[in-house]
Structure formats: C-alpha cells, structure tokens
C-alpha atoms as a PDB file:
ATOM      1  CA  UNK A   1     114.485  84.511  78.660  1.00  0.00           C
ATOM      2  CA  UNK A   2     111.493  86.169  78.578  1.00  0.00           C
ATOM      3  CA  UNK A   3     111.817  90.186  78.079  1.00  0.00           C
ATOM      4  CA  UNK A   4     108.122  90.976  79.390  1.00  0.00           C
ATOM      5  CA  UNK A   5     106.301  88.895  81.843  1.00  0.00           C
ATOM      6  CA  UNK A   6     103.284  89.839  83.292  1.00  0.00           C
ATOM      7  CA  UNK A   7     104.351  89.360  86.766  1.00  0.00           C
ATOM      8  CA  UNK A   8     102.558  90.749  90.267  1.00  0.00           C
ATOM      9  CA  UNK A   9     105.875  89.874  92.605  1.00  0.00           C
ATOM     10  CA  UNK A  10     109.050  92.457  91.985  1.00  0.00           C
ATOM     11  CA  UNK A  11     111.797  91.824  94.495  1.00  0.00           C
ATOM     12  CA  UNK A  12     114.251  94.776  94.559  1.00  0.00           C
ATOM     13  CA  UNK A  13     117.716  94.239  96.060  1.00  0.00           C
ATOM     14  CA  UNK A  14     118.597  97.606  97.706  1.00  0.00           C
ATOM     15  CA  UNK A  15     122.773  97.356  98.022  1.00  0.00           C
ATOM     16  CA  UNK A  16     124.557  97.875  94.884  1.00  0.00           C
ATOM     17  CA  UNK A  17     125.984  95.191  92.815  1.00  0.00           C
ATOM     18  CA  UNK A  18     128.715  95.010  90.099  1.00  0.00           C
ATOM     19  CA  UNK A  19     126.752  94.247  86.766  1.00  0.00           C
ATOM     20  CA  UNK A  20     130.419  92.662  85.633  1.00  0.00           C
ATOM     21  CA  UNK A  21     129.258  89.434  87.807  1.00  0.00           C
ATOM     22  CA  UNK A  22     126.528  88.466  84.839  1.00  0.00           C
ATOM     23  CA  UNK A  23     123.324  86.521  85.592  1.00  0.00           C
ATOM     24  CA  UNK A  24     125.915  84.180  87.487  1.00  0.00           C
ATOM     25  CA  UNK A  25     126.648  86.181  89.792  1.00  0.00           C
ATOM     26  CA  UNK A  26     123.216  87.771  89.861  1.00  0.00           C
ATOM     27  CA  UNK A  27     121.439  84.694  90.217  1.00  0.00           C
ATOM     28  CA  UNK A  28     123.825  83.814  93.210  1.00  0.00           C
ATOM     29  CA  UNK A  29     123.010  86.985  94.952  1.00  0.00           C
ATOM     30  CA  UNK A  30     119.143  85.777  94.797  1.00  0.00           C
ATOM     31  CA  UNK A  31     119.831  82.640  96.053  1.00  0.00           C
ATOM     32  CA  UNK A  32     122.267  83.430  98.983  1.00  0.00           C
ATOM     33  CA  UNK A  33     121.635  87.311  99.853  1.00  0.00           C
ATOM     34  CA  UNK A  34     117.677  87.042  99.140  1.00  0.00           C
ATOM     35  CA  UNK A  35     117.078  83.751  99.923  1.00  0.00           C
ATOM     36  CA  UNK A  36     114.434  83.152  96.644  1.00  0.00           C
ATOM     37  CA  UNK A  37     114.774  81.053  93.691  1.00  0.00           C
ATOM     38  CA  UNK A  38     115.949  82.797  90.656  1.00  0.00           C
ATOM     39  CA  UNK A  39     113.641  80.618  88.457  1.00  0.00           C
ATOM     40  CA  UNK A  40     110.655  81.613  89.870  1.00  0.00           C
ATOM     41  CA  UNK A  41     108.039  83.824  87.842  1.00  0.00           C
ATOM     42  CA  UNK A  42     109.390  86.922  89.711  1.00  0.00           C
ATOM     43  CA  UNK A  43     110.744  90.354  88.642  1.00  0.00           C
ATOM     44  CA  UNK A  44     114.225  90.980  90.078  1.00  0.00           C
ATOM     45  CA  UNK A  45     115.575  94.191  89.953  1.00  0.00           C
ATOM     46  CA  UNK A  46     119.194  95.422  91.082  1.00  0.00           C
ATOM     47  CA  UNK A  47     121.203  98.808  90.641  1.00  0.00           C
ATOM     48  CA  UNK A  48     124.554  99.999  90.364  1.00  0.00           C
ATOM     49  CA  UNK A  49     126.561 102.640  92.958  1.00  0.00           C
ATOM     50  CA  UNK A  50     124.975 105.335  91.059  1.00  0.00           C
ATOM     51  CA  UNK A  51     121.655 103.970  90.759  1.00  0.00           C
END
C-alpha cells in the first residue's frame, strides 16, 4: 500500500460508513455504491457519523 501517492483524482463518499468493515468492506462500497475500481491510482476518502 502506498501511504502517499501523488494522485490528481480524489473520490469522496459523502454517507457515513462503519470503519469496523476494513478495506473489505471499504473496497466493496467502491465497487457497488461508487461504481469505480478500488485498484485504480485514485484517492478514496470516507468518514464516520461524526465526521
């Protein structure tokens, strides 16, 4: 995993998620919800209910 990527795409899903879910569940929210590959040289971002 890279920790810094110099990246000019950032996708930001809006709706809270449960961080408990891992990059499992993560990466299935990108996939299904977001319809993008999680592989791709892309910055996502996500937040909790308290942002």
């Amino acid at each position: 995993m890279k920790m810094f990527i110099d990246t000019s795409v950032i996708y930001l899903h809006k709706a809270p998620v449960d961080f408990r879910k891992g990059i499992n569940g993560l990466s299935f929210i990108v996939e299904q919800n977001m319809n993008l590959n999680p592989f791709s040289e892309a910055l996502f971002v996500f937040c909790n209910r308290t942002r």
